[in-house]
PDB file of N, CA and C in Angstrom:
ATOM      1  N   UNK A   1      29.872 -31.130  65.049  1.00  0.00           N
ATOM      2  CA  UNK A   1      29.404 -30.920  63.692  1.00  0.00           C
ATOM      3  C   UNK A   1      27.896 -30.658  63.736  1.00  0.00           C
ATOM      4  N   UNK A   2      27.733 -29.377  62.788  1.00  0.00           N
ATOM      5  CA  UNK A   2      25.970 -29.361  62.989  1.00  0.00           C
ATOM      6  C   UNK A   2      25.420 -29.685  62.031  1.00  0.00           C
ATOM      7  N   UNK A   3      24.291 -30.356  62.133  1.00  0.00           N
ATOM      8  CA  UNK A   3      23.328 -30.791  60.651  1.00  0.00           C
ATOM      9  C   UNK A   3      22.427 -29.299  60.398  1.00  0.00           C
ATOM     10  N   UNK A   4      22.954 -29.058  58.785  1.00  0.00           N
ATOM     11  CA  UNK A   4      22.399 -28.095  58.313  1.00  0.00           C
ATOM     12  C   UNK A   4      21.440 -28.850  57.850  1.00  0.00           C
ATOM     13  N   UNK A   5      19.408 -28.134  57.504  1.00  0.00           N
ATOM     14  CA  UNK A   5      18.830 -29.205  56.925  1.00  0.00           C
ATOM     15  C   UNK A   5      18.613 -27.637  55.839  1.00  0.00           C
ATOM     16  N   UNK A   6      18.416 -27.494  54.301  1.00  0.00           N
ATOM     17  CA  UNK A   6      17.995 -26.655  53.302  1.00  0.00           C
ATOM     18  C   UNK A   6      16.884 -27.349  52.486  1.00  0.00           C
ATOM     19  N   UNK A   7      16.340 -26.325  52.959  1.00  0.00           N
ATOM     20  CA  UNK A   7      14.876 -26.668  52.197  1.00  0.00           C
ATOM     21  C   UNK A   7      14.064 -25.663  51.215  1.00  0.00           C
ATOM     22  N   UNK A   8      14.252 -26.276  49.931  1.00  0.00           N
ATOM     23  CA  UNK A   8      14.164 -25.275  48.742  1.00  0.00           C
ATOM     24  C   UNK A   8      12.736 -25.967  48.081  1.00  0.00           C
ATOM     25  N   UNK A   9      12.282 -25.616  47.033  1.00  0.00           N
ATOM     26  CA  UNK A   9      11.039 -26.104  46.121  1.00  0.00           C
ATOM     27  C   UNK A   9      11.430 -27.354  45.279  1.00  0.00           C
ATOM     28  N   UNK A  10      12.504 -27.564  44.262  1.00  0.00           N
ATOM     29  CA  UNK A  10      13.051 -28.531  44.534  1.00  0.00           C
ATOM     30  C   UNK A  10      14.124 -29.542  44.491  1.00  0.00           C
ATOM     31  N   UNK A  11      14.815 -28.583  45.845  1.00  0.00           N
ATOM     32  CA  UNK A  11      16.344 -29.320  45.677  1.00  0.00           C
ATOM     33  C   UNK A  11      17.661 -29.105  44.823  1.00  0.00           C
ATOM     34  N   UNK A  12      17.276 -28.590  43.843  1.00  0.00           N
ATOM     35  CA  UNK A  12      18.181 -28.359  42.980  1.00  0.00           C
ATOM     36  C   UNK A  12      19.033 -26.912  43.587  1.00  0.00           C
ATOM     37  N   UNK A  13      18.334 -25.962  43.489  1.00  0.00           N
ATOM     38  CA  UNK A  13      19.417 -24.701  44.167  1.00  0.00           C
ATOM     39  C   UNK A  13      19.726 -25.030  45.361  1.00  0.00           C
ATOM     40  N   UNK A  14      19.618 -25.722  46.509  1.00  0.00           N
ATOM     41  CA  UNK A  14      20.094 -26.070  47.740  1.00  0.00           C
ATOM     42  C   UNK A  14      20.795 -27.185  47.424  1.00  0.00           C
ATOM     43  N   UNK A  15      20.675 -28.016  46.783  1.00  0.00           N
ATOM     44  CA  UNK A  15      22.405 -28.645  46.612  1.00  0.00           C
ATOM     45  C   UNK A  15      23.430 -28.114  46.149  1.00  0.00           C
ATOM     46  N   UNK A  16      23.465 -26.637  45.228  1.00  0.00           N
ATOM     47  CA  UNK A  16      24.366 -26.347  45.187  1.00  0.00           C
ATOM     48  C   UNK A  16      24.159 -25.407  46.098  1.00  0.00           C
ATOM     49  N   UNK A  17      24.060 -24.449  47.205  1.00  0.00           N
ATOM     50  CA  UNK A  17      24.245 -23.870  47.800  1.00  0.00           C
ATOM     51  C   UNK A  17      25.216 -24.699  48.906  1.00  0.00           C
ATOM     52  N   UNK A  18      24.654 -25.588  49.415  1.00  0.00           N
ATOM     53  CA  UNK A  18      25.347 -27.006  50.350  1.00  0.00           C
ATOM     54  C   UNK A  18      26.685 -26.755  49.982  1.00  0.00           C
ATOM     55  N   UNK A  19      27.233 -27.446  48.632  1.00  0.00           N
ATOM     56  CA  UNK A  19      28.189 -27.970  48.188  1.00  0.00           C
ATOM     57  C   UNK A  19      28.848 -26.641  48.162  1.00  0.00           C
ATOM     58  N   UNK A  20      28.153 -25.579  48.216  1.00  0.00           N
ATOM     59  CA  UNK A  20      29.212 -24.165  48.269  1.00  0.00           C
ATOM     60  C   UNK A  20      29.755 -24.297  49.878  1.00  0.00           C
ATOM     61  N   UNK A  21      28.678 -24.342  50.371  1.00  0.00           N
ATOM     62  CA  UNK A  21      28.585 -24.450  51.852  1.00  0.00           C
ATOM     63  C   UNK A  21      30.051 -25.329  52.779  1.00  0.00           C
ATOM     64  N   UNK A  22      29.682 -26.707  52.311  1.00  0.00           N
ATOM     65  CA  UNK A  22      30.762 -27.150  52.789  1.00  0.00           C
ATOM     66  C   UNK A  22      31.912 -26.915  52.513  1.00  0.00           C
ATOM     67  N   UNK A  23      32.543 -26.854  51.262  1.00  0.00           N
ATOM     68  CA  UNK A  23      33.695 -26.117  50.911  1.00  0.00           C
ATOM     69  C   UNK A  23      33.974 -25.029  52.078  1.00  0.00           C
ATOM     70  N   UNK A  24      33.151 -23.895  52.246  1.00  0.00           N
ATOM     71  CA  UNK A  24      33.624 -23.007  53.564  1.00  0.00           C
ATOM     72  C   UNK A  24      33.726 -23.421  54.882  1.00  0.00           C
ATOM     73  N   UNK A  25      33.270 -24.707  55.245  1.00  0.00           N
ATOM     74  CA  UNK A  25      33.043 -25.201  56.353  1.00  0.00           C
ATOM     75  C   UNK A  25      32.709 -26.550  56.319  1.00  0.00           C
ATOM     76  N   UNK A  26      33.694 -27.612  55.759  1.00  0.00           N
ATOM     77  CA  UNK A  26      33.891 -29.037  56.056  1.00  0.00           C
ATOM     78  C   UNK A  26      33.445 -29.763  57.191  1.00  0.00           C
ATOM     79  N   UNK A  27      33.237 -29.197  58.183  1.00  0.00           N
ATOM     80  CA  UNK A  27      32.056 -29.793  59.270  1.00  0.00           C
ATOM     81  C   UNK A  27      30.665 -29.687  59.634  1.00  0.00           C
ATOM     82  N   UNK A  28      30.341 -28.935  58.598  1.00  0.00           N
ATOM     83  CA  UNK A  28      29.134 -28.764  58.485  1.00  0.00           C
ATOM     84  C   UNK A  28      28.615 -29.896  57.656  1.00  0.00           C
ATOM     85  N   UNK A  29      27.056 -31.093  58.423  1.00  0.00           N
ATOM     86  CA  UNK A  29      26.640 -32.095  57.711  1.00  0.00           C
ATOM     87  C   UNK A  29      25.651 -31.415  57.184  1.00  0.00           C
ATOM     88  N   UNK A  30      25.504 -31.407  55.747  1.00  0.00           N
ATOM     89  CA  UNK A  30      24.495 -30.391  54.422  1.00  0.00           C
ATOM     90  C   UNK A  30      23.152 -31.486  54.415  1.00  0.00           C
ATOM     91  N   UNK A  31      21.798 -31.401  54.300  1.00  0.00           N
ATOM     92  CA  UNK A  31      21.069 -32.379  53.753  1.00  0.00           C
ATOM     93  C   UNK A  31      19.638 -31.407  53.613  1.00  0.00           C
ATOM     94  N   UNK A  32      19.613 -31.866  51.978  1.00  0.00           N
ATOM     95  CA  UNK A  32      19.051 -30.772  50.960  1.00  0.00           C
ATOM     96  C   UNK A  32      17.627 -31.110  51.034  1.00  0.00           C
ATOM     97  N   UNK A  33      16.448 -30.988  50.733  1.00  0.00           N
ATOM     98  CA  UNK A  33      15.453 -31.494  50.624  1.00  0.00           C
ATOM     99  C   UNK A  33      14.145 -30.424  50.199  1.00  0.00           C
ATOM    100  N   UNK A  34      13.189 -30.690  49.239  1.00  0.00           N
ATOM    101  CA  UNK A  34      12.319 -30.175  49.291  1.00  0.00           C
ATOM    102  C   UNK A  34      11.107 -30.248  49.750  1.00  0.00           C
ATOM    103  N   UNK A  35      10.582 -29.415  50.042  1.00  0.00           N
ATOM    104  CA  UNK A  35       9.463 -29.295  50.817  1.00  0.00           C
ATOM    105  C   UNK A  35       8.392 -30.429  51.620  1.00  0.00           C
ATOM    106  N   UNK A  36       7.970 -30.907  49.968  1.00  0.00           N
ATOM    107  CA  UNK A  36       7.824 -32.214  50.014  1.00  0.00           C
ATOM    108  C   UNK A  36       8.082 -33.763  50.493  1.00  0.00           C
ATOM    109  N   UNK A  37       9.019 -33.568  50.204  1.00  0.00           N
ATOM    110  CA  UNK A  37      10.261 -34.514  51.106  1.00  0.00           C
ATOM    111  C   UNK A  37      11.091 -34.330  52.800  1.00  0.00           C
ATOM    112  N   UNK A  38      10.439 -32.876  53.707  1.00  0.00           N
ATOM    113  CA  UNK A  38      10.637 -32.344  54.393  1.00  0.00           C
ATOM    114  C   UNK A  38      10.526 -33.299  55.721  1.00  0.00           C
ATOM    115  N   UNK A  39       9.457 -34.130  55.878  1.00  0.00           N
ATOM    116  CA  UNK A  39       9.286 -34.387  57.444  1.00  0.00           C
ATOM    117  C   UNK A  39       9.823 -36.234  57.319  1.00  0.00           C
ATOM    118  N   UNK A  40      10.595 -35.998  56.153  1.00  0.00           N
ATOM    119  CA  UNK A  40      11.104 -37.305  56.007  1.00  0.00           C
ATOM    120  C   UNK A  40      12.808 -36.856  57.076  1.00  0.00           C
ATOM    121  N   UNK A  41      13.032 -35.926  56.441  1.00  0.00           N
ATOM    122  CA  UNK A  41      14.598 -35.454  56.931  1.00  0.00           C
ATOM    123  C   UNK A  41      14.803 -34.146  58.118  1.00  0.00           C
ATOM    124  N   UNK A  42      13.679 -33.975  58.696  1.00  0.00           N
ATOM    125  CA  UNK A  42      13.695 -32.858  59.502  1.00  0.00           C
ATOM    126  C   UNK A  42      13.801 -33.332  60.713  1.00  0.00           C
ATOM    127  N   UNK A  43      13.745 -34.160  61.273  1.00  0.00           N
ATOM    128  CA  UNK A  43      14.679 -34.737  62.557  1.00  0.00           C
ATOM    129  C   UNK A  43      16.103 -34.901  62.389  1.00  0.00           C
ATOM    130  N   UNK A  44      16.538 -34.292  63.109  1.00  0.00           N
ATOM    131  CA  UNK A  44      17.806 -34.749  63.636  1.00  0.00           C
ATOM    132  C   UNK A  44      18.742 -33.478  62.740  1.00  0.00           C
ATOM    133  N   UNK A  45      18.159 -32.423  62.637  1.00  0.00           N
ATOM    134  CA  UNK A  45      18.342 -31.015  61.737  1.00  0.00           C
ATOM    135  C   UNK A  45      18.645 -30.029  63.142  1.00  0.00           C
ATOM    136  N   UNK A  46      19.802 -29.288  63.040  1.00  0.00           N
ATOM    137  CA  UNK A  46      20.494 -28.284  64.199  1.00  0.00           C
ATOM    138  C   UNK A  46      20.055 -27.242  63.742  1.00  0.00           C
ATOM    139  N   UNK A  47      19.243 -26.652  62.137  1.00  0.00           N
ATOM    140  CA  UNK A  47      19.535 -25.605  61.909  1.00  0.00           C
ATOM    141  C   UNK A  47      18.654 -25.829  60.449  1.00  0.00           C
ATOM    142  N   UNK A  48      17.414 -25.182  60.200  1.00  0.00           N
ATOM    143  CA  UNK A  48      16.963 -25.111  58.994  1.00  0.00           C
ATOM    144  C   UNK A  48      17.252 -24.103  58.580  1.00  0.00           C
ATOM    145  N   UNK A  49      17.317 -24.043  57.412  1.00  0.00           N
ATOM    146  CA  UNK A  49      17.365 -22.795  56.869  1.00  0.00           C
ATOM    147  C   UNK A  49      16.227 -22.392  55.016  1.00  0.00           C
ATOM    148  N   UNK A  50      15.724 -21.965  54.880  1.00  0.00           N
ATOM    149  CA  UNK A  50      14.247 -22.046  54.231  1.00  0.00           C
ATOM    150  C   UNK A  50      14.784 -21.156  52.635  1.00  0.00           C
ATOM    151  N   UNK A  51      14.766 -21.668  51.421  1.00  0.00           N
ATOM    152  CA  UNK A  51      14.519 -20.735  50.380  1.00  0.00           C
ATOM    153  C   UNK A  51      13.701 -19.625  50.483  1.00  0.00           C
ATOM    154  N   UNK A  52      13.997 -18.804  49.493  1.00  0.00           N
ATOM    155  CA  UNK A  52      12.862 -17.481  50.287  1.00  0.00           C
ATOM    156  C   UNK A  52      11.866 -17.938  49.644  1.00  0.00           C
ATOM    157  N   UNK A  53      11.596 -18.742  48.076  1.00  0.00           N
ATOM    158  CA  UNK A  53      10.356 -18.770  47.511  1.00  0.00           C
ATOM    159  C   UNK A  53       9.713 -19.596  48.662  1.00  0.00           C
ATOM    160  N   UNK A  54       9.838 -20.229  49.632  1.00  0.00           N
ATOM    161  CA  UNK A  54       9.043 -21.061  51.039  1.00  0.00           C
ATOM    162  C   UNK A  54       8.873 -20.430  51.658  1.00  0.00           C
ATOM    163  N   UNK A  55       8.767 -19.077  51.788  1.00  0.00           N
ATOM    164  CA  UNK A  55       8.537 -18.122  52.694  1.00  0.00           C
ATOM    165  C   UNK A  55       6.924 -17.769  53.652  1.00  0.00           C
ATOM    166  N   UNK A  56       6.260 -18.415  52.421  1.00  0.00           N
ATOM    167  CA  UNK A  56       4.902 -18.625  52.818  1.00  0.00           C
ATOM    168  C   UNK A  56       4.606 -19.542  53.608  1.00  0.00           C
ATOM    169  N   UNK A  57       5.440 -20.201  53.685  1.00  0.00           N
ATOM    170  CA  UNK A  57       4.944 -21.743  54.571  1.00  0.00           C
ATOM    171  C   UNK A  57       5.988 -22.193  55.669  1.00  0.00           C
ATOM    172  N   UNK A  58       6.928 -20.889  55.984  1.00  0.00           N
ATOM    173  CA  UNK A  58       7.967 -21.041  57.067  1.00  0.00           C
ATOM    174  C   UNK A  58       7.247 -21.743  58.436  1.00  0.00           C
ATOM    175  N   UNK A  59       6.658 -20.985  58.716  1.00  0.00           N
ATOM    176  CA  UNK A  59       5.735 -21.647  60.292  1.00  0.00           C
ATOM    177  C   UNK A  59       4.983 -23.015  60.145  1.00  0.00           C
ATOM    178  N   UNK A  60       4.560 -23.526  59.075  1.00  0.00           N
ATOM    179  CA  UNK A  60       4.576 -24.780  58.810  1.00  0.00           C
ATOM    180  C   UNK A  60       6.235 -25.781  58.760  1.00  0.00           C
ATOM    181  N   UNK A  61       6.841 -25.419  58.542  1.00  0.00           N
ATOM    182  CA  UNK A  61       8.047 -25.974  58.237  1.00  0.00           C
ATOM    183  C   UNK A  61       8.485 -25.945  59.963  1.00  0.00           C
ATOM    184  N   UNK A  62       8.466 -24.585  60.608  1.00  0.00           N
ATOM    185  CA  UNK A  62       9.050 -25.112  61.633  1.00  0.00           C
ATOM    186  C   UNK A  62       7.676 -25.631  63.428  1.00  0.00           C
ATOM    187  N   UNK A  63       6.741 -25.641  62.787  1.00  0.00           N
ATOM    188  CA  UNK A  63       5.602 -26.814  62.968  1.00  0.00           C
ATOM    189  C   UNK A  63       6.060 -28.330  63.404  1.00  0.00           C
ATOM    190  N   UNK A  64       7.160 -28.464  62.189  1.00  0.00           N
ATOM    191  CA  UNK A  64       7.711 -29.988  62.112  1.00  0.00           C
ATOM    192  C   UNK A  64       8.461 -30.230  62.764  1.00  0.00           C
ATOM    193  N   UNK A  65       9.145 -29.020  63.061  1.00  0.00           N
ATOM    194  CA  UNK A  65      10.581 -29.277  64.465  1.00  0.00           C
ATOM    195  C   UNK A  65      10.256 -28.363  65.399  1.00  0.00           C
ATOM    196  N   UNK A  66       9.690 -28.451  66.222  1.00  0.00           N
ATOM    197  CA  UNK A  66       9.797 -27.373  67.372  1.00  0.00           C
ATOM    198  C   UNK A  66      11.232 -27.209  67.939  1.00  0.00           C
ATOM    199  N   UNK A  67      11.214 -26.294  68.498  1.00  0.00           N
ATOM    200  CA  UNK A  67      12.448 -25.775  69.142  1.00  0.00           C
ATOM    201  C   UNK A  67      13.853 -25.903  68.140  1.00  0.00           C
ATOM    202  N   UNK A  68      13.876 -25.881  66.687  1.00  0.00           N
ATOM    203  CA  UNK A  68      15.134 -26.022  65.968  1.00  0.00           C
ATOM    204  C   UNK A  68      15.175 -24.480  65.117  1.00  0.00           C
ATOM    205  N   UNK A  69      15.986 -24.129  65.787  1.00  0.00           N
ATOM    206  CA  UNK A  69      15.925 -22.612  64.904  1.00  0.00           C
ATOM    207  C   UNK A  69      15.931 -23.014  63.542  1.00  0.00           C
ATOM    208  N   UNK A  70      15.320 -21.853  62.843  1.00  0.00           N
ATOM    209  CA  UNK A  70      15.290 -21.460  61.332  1.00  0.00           C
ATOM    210  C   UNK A  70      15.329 -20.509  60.857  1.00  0.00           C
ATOM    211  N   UNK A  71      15.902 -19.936  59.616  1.00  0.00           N
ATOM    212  CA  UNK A  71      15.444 -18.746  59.295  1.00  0.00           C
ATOM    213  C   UNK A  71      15.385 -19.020  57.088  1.00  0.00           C
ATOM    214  N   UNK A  72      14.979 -17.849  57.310  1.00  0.00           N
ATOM    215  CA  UNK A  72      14.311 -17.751  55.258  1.00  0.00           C
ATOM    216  C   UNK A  72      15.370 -17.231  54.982  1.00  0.00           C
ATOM    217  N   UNK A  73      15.720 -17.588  54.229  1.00  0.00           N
ATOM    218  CA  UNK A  73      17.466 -16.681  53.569  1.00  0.00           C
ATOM    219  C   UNK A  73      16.993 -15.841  52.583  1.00  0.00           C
ATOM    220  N   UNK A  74      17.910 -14.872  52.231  1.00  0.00           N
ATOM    221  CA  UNK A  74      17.271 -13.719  51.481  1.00  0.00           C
ATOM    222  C   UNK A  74      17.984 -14.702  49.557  1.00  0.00           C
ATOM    223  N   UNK A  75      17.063 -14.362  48.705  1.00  0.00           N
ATOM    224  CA  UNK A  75      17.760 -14.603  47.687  1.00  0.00           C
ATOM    225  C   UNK A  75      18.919 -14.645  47.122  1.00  0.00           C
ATOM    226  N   UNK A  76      20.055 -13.803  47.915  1.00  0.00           N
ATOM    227  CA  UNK A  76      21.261 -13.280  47.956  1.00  0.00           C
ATOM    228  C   UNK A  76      22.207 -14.434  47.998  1.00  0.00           C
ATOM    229  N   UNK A  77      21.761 -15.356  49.003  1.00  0.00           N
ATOM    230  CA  UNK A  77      22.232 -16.605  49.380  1.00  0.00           C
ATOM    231  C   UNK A  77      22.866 -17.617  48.248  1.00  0.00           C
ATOM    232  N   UNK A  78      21.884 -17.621  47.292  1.00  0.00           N
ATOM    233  CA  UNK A  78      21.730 -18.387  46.481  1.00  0.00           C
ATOM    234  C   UNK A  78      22.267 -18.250  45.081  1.00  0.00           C
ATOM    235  N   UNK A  79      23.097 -17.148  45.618  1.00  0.00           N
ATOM    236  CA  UNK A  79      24.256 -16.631  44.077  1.00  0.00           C
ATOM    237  C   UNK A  79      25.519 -17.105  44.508  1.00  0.00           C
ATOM    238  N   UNK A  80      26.338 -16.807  43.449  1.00  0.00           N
ATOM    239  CA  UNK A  80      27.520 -17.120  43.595  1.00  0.00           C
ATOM    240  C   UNK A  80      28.209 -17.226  45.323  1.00  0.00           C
ATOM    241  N   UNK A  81      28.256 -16.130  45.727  1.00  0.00           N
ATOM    242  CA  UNK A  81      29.054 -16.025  46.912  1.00  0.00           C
ATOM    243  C   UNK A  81      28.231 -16.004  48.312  1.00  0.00           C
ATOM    244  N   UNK A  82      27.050 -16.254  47.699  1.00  0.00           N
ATOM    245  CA  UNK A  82      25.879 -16.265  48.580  1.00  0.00           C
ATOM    246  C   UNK A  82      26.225 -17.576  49.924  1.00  0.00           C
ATOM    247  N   UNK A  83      26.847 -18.303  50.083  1.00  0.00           N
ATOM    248  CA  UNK A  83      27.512 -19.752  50.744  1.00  0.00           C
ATOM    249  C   UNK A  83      27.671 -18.443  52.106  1.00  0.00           C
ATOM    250  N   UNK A  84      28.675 -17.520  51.879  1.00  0.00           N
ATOM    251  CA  UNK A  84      28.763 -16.917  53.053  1.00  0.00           C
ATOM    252  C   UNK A  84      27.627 -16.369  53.978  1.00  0.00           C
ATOM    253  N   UNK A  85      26.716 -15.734  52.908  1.00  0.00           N
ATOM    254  CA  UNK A  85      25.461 -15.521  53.987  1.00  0.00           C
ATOM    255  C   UNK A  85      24.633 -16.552  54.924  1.00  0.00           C
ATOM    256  N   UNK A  86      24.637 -17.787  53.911  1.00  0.00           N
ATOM    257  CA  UNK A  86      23.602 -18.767  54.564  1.00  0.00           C
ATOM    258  C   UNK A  86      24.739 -19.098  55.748  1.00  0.00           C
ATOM    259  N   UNK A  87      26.069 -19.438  55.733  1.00  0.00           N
ATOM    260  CA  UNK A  87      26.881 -20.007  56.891  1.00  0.00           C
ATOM    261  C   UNK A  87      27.364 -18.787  57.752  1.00  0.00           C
ATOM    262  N   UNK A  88      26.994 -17.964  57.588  1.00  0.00           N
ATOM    263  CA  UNK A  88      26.733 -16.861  58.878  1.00  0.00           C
ATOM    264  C   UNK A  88      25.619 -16.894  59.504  1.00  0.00           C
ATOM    265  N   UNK A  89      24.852 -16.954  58.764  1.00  0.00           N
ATOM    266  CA  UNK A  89      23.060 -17.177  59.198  1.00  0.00           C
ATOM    267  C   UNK A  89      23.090 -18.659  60.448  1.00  0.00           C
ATOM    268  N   UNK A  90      23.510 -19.698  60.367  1.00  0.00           N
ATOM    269  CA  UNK A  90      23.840 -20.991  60.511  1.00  0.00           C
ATOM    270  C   UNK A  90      24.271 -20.759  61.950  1.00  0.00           C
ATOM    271  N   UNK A  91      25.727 -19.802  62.000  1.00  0.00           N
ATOM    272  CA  UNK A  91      26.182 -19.812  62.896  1.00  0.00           C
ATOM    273  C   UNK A  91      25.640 -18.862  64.074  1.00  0.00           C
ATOM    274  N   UNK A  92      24.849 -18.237  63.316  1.00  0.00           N
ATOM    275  CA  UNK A  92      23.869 -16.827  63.990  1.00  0.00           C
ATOM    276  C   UNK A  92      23.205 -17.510  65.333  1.00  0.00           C
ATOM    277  N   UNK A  93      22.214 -18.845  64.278  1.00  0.00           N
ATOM    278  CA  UNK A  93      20.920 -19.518  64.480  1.00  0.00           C
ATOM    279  C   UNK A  93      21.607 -20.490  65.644  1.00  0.00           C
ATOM    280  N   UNK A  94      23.000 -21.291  65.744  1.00  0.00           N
ATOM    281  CA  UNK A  94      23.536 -21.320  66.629  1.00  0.00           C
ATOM    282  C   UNK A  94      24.259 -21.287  67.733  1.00  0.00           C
ATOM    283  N   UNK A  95      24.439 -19.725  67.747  1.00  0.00           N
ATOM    284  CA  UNK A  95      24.562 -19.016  68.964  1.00  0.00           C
ATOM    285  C   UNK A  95      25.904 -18.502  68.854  1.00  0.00           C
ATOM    286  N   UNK A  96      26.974 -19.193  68.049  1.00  0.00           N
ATOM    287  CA  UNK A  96      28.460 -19.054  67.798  1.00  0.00           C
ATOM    288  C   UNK A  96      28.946 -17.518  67.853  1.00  0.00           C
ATOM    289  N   UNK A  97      29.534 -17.362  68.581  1.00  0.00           N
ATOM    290  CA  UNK A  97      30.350 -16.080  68.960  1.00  0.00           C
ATOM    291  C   UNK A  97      31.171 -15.815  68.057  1.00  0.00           C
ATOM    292  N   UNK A  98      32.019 -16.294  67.120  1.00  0.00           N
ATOM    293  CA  UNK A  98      33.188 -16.000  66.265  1.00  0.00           C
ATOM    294  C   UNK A  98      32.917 -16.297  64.765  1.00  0.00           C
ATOM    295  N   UNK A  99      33.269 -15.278  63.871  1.00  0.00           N
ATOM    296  CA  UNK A  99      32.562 -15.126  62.753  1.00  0.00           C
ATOM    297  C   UNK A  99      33.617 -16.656  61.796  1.00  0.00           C
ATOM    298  N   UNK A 100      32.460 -17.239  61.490  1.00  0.00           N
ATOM    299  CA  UNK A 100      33.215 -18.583  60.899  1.00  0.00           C
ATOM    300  C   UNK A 100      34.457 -18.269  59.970  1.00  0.00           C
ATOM    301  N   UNK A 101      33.503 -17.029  59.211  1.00  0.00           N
ATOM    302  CA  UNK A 101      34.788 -16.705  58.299  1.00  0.00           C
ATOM    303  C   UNK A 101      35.778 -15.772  58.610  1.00  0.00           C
ATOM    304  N   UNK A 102      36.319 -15.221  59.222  1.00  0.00           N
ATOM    305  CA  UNK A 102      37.526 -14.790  59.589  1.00  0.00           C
ATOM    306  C   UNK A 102      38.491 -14.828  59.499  1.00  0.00           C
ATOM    307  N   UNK A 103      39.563 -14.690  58.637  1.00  0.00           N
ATOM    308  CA  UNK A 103      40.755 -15.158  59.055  1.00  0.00           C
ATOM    309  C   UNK A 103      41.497 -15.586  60.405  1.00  0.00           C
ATOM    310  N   UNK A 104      42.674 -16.506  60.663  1.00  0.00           N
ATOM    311  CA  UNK A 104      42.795 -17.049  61.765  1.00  0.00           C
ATOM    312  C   UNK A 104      43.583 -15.909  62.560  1.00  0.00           C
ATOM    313  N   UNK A 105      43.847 -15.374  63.259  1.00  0.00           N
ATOM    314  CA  UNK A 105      44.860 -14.402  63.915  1.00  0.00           C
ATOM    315  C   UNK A 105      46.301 -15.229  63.732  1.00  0.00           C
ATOM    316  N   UNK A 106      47.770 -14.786  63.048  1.00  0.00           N
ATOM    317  CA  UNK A 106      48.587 -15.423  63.752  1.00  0.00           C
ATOM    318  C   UNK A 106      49.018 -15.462  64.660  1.00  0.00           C
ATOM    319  N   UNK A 107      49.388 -16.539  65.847  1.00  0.00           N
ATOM    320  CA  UNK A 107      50.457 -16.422  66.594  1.00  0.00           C
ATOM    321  C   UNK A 107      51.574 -16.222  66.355  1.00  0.00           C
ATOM    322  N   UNK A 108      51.596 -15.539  67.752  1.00  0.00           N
ATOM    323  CA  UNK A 108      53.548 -14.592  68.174  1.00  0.00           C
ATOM    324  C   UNK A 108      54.460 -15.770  68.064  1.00  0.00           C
ATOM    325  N   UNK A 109      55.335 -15.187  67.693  1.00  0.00           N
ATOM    326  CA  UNK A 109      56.698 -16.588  67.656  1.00  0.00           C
ATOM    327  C   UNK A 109      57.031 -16.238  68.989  1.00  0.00           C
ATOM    328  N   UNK A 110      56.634 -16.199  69.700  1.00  0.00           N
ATOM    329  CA  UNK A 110      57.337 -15.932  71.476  1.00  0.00           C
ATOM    330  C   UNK A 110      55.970 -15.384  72.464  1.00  0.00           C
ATOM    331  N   UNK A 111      56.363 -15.663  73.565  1.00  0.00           N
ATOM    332  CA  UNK A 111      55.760 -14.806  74.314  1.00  0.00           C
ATOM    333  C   UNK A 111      55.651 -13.474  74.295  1.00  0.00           C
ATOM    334  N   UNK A 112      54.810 -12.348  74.430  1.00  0.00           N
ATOM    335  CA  UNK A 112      55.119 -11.249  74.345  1.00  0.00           C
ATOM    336  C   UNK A 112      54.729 -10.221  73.018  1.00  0.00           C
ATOM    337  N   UNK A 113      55.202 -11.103  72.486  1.00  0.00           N
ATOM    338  CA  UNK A 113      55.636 -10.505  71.118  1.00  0.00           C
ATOM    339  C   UNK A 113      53.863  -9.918  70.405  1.00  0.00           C
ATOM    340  N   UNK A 114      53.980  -8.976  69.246  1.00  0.00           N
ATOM    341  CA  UNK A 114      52.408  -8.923  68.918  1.00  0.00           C
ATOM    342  C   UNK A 114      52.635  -9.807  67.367  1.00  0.00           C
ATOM    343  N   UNK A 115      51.765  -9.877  67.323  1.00  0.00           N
ATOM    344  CA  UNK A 115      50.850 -10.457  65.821  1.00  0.00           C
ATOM    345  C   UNK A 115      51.071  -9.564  64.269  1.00  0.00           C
TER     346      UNK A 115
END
């Protein structure tokens, strides 16, 4: 499970982005925080990911965690269906080969057989 850490101005649009979030991905641990409140919860974070209005102060933000990828999400994120961008971004930032959202392939009822 990876700790997502979202860090918005304050808090309010990154809890609901989260709560979109997990819904697509139940193993993902969400923990929202603003700026302010940042070097309280930025340990022990697999994966920041930055509102764009913080865009100015990204390299400060990741100042606080060396070596924890991050990236600024585009505003896009933060709409309705926006959950998919930030948890592609997520999985980008950690290296994951297989697109989270995908449907599952079915398996063959047999050997042999195709899909």
């Amino acid at each position: 499970m990876a700790t997502v850490l979202l860090v918005c101005v304050a808090g309010v649009s990154g809890t609901f982005l989260a709560k979109r979030m997990r819904r697509l991905d139940p193993s993902l641990d969400t923990v929202v925080a603003d700026y302010a409140g940042l070097a309280d919860v930025i340990h022990g974070a697999d994966v920041v990911l930055i509102a764009p209005q913080l865009a100015d102060v990204d390299r400060s933000i990741g100042d606080l965690a060396p070596g924890v990828p991050s990236a600024i999400l585009p505003a896009s994120a933060f709409s309705a269906g926006g959950a998919e961008i930030a948890l592609r971004t997520v999985h980008e930032l950690l290296g994951a080969t297989a697109d989270p959202l995908a449907p599952a392939r079915p398996t063959p009822a047999y050997p042999g057989a195709s899909a």
